[in-house]
C-alpha atoms as a PDB file:
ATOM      1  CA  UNK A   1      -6.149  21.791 -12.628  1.00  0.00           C
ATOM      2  CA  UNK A   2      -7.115  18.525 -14.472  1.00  0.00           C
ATOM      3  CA  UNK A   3     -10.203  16.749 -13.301  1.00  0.00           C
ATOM      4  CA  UNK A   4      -9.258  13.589 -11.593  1.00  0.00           C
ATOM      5  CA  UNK A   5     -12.792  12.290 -12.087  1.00  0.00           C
ATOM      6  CA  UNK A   6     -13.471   8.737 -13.995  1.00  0.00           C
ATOM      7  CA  UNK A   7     -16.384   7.902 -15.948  1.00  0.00           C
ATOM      8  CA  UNK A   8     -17.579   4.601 -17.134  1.00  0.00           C
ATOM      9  CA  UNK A   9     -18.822   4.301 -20.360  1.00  0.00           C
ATOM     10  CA  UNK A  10     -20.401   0.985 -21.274  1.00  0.00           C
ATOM     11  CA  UNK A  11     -20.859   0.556 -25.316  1.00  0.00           C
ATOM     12  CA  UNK A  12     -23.756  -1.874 -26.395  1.00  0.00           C
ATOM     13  CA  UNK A  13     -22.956  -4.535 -28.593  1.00  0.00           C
ATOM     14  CA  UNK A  14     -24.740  -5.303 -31.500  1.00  0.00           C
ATOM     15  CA  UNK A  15     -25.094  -8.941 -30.820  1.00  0.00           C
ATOM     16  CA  UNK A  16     -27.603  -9.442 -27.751  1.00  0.00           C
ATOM     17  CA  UNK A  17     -25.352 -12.314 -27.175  1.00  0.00           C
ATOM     18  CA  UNK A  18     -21.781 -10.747 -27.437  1.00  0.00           C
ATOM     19  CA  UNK A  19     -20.544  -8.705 -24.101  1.00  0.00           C
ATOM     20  CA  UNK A  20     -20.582  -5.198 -23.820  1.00  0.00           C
ATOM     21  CA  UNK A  21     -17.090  -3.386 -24.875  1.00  0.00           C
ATOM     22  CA  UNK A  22     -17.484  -1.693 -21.416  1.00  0.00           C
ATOM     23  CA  UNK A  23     -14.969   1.660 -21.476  1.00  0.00           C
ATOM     24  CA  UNK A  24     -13.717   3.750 -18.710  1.00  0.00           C
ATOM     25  CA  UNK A  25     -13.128   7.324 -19.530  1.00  0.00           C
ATOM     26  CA  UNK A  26     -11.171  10.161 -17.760  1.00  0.00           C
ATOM     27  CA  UNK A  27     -12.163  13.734 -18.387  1.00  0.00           C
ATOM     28  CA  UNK A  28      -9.604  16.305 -19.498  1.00  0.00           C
ATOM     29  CA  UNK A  29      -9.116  19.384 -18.039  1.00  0.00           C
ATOM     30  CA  UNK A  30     -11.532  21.784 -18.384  1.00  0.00           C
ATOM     31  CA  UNK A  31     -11.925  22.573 -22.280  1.00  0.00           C
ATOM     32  CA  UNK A  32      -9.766  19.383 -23.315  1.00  0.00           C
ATOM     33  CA  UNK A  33     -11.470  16.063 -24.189  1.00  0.00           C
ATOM     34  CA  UNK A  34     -11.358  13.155 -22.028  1.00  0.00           C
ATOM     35  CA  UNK A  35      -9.478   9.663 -22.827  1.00  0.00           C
ATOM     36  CA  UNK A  36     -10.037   6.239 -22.607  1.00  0.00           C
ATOM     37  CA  UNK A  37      -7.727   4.379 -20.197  1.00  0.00           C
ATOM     38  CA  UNK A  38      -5.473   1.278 -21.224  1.00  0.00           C
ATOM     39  CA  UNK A  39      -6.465  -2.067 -19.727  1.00  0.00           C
ATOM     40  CA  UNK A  40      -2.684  -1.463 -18.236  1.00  0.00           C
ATOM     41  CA  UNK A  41      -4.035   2.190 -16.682  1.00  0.00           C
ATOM     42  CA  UNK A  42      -7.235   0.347 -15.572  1.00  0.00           C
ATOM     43  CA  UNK A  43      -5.158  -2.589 -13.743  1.00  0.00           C
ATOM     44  CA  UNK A  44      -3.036  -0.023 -11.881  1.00  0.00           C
ATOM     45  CA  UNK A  45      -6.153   1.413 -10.016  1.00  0.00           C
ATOM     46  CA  UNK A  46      -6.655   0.400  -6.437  1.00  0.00           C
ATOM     47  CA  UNK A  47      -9.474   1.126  -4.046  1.00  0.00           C
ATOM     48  CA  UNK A  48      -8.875   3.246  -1.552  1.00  0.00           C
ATOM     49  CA  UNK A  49      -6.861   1.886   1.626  1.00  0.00           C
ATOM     50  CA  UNK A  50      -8.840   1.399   5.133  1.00  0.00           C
ATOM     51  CA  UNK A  51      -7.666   4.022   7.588  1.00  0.00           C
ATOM     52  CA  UNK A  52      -8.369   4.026  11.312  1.00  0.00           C
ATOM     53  CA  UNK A  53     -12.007   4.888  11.131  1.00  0.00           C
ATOM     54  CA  UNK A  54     -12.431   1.489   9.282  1.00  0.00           C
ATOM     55  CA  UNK A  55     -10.236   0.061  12.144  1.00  0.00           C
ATOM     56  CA  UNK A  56     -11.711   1.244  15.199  1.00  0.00           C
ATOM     57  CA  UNK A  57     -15.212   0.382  13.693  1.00  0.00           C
ATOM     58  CA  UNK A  58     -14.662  -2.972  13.384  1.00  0.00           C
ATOM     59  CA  UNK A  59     -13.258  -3.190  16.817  1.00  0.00           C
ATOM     60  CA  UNK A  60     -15.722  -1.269  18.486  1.00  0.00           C
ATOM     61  CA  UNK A  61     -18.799  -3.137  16.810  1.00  0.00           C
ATOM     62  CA  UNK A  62     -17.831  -6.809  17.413  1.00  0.00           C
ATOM     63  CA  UNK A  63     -18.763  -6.387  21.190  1.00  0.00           C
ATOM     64  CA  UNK A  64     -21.275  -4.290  20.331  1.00  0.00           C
ATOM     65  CA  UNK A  65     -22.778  -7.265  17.734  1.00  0.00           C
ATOM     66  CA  UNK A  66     -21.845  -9.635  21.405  1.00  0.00           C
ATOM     67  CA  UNK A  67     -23.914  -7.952  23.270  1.00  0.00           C
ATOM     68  CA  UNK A  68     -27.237  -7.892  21.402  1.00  0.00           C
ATOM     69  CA  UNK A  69     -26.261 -11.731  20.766  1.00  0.00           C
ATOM     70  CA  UNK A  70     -26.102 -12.012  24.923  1.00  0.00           C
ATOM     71  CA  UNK A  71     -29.739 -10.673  24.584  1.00  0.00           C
ATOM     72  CA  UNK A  72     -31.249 -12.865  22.016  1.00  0.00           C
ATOM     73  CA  UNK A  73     -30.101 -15.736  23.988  1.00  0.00           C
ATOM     74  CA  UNK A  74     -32.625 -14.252  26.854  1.00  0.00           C
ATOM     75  CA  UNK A  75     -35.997 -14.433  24.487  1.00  0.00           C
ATOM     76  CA  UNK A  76     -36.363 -18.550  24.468  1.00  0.00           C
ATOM     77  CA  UNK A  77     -36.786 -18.710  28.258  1.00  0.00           C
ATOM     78  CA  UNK A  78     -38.533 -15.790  29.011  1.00  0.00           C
ATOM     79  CA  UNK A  79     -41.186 -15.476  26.473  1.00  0.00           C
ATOM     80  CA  UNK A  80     -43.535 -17.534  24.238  1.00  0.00           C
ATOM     81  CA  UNK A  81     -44.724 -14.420  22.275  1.00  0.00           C
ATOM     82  CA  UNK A  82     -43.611 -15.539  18.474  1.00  0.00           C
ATOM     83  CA  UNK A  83     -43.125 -12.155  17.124  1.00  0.00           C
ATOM     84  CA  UNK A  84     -40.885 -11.760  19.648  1.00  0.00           C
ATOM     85  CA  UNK A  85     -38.761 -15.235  18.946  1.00  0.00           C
ATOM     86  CA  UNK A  86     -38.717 -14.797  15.172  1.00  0.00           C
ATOM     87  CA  UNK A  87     -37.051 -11.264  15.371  1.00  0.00           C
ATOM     88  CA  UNK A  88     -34.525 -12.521  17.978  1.00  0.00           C
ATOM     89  CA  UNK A  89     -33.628 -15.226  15.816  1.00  0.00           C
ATOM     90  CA  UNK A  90     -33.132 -12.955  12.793  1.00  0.00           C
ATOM     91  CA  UNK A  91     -30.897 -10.811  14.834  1.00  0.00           C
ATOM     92  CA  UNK A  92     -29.244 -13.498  16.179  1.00  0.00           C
ATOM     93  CA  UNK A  93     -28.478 -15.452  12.889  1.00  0.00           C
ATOM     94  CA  UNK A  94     -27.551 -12.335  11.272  1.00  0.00           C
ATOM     95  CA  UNK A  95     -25.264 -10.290  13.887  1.00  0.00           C
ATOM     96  CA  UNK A  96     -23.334 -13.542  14.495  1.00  0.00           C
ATOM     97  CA  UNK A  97     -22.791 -13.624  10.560  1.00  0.00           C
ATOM     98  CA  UNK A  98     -21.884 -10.258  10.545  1.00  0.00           C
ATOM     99  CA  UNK A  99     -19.375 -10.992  13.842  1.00  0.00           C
ATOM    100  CA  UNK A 100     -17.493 -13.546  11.059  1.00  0.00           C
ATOM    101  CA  UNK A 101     -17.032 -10.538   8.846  1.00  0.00           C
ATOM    102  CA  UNK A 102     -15.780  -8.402  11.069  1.00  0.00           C
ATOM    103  CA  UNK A 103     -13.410 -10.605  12.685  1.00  0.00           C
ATOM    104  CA  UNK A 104     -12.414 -12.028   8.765  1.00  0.00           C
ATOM    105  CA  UNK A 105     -12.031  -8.158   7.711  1.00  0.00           C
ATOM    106  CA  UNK A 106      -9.366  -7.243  11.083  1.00  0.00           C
ATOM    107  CA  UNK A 107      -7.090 -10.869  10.696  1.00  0.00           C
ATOM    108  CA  UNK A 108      -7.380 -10.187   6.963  1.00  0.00           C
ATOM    109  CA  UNK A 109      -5.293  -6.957   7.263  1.00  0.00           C
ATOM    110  CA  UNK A 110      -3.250  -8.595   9.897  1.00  0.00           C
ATOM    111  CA  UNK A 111      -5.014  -6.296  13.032  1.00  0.00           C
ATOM    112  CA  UNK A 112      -5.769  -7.723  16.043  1.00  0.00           C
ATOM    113  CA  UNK A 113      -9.177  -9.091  16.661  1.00  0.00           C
ATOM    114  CA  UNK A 114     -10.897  -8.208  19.939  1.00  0.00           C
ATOM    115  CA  UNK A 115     -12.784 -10.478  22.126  1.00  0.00           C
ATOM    116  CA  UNK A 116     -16.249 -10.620  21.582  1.00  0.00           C
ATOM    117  CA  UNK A 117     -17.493 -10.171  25.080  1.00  0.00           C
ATOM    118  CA  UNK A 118     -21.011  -8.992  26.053  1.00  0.00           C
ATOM    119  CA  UNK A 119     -19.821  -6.798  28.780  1.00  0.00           C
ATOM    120  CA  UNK A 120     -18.105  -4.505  30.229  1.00  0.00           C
ATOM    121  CA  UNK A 121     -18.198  -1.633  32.734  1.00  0.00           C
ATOM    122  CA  UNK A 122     -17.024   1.508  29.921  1.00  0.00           C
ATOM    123  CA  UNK A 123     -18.617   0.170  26.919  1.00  0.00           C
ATOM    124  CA  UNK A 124     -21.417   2.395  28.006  1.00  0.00           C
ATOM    125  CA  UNK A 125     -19.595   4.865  27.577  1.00  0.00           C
ATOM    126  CA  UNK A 126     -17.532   4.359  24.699  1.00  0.00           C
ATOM    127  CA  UNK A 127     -20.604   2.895  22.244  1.00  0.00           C
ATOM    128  CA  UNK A 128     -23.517   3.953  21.666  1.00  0.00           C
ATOM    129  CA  UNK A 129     -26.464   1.716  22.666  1.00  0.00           C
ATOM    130  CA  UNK A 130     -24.149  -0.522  24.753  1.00  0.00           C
ATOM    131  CA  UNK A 131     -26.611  -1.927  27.679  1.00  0.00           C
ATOM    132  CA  UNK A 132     -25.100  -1.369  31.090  1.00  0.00           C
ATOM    133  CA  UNK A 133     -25.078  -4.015  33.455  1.00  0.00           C
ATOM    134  CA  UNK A 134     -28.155  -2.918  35.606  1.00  0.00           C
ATOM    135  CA  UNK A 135     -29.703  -2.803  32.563  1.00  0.00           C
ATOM    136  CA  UNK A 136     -28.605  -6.577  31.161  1.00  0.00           C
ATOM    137  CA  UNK A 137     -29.675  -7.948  34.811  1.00  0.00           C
ATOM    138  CA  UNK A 138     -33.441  -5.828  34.690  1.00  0.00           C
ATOM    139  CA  UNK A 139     -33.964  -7.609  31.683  1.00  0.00           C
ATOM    140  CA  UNK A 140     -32.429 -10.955  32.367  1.00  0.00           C
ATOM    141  CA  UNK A 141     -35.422 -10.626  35.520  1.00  0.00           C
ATOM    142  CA  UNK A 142     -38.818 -10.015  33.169  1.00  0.00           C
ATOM    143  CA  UNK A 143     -40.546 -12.722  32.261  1.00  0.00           C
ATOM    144  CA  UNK A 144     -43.833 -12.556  29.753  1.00  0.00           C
ATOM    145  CA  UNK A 145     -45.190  -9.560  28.562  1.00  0.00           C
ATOM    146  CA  UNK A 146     -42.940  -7.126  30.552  1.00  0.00           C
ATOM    147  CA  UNK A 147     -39.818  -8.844  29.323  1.00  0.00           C
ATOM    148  CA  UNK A 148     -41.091  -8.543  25.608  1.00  0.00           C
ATOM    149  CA  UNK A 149     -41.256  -5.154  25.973  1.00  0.00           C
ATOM    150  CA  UNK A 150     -38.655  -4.472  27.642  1.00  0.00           C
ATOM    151  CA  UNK A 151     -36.413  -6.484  25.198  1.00  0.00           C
ATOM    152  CA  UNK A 152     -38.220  -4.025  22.475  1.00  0.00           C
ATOM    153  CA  UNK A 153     -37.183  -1.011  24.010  1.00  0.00           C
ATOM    154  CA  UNK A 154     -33.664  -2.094  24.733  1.00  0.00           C
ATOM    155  CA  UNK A 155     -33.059  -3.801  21.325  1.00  0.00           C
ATOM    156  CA  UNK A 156     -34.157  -0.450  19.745  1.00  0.00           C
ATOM    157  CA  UNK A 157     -32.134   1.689  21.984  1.00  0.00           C
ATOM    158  CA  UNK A 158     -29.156  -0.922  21.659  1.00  0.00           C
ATOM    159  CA  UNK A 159     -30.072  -0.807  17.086  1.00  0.00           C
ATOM    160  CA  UNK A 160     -29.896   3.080  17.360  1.00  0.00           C
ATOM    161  CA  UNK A 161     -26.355   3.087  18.889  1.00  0.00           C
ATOM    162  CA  UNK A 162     -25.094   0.832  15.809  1.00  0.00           C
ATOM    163  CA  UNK A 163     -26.637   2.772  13.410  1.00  0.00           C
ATOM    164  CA  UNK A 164     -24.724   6.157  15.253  1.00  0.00           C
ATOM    165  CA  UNK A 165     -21.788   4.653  15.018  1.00  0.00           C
ATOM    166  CA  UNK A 166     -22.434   3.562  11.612  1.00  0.00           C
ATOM    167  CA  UNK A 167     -22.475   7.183  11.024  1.00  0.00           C
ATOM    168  CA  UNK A 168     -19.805   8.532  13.155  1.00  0.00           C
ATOM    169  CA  UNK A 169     -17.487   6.042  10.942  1.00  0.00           C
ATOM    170  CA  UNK A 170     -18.273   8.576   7.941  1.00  0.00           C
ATOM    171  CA  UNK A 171     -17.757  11.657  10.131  1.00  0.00           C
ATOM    172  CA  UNK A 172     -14.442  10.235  11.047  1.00  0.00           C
ATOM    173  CA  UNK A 173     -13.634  10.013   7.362  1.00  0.00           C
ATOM    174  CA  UNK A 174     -13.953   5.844   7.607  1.00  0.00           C
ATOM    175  CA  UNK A 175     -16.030   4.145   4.750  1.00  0.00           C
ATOM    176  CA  UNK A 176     -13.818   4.945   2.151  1.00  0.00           C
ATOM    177  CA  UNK A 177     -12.814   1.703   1.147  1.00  0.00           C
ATOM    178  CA  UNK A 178     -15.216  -0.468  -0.599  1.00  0.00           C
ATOM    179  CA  UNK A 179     -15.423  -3.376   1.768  1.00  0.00           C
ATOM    180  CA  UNK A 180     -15.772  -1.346   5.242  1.00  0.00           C
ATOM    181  CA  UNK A 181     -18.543   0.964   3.704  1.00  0.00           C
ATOM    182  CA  UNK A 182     -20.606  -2.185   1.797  1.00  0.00           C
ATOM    183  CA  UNK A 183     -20.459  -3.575   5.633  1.00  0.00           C
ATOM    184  CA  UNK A 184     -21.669   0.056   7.454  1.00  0.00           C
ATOM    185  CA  UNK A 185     -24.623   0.367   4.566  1.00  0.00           C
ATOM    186  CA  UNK A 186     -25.398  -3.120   5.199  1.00  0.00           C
ATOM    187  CA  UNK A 187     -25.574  -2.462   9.125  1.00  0.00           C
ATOM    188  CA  UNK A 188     -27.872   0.757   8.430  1.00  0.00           C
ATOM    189  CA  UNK A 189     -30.508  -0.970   6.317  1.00  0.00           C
ATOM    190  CA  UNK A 190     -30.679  -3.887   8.236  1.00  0.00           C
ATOM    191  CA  UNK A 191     -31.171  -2.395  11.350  1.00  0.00           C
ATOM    192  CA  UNK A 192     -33.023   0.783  10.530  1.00  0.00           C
ATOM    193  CA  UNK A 193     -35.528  -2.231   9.280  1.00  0.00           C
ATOM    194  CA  UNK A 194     -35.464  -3.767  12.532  1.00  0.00           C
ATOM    195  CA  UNK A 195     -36.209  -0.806  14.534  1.00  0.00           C
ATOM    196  CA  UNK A 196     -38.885  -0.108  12.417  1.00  0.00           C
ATOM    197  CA  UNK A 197     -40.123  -3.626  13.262  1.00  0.00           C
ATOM    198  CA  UNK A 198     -39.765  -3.575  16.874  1.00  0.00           C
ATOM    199  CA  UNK A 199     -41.505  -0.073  17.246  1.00  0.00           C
ATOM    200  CA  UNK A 200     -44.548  -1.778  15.106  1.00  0.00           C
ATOM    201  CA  UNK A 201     -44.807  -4.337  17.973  1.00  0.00           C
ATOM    202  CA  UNK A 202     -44.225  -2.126  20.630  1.00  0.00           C
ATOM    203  CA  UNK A 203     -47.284  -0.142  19.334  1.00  0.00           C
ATOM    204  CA  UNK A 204     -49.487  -2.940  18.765  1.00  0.00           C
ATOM    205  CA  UNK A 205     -48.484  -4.382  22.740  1.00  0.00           C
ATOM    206  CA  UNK A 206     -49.643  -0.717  23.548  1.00  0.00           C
ATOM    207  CA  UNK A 207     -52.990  -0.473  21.813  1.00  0.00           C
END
């Protein structure tokens, strides 16, 4: 069976200067010698295609981005701890960016782009981390110090439930194509950096 396997092989030039001849090479079969694919060969290779794992992802975090967005928008009224602000603004700025790509990535492909509402009786159920209404209105009540840590506790519970479903998209076989898995790593770093963040602050409200 030959070995479908392509490796890149990047030649230095000798002038610092000059680009590298940059090569990509595909092995032979086993005891045969590999060979270096035509710019023509090279052209003709496509990422792979999204499937639905990329698909449902996108449509299942959007709301899921909404709701921690509904959230943020809490923090300016209810607290004047700055900790607190500054990591509700980064979420903020950068889960309403990420909202833009997801939306861009569905009407790119020519998919329908759901709604971005905060809300909704099954999400609980459906996506992990989604707040449930009794929880939304407990925390829209604190004020001060109890609403700081409550928004901790909920953020982190609502950051774990992205980064599961982060994961479930490569148990479902999703993340295959380049742009849907660059997006799901970016989601995992970001927010495994987050929760690391909040769970500092939580500790240092506790001590």
């Amino acid at each position: 069976m030959a070995v479908t396997a392509i490796v890149l092989g990047v030649v230095l030039a000798d002038d610092p200067g000059e680009l590298p001849d940059v090569r990509v090479v595909q092995p032979g079969a086993p005891g045969e010698a590999g060979r270096t694919l035509s710019p023509d060969e090279l052209a003709s290779i496509t990422p792979p295609p999204y499937n639905v794992a990329d698909v449902a992802f996108f449509e299942r975090m959007i709301p899921h981005h909404a709701q921690a967005l509904e959230m943020t928008a809490l923090v300016p009224s209810r607290t004047s701890n700055q900790d607190i602000v500054l990591l509700a603004r980064r979420i903020e700025i950068s889960q309403r960016d990420e909202i833009g790509l997801m939306q861009a990535w569905l009407t790119n492909r020519g998919l329908a782009v759901p709604a971005p509402h905060a809300s909704h009786p099954a999400h609980d159920e459906l996506m992990p981390g989604m707040l449930n209404d009794e929880q939304l209105a407990q925390l829209s009540r604190a004020r001060g110090a109890e609403f700081d840590r409550l928004f901790l506790e909920l953020m982190i519970y609502h950051h774990e439930g992205a980064l599961a479903m982060a994961n479930e998209l490569y148990a479902n076989g999703g993340g295959l194509e380049p742009e849907s898995d660059r997006f799901a790593r970016d989601v995992i770093a970001d927010q495994s950096i987050e929760i690391s963040r909040m769970k500092d602050l939580l500790a240092a409200m506790a001590s």
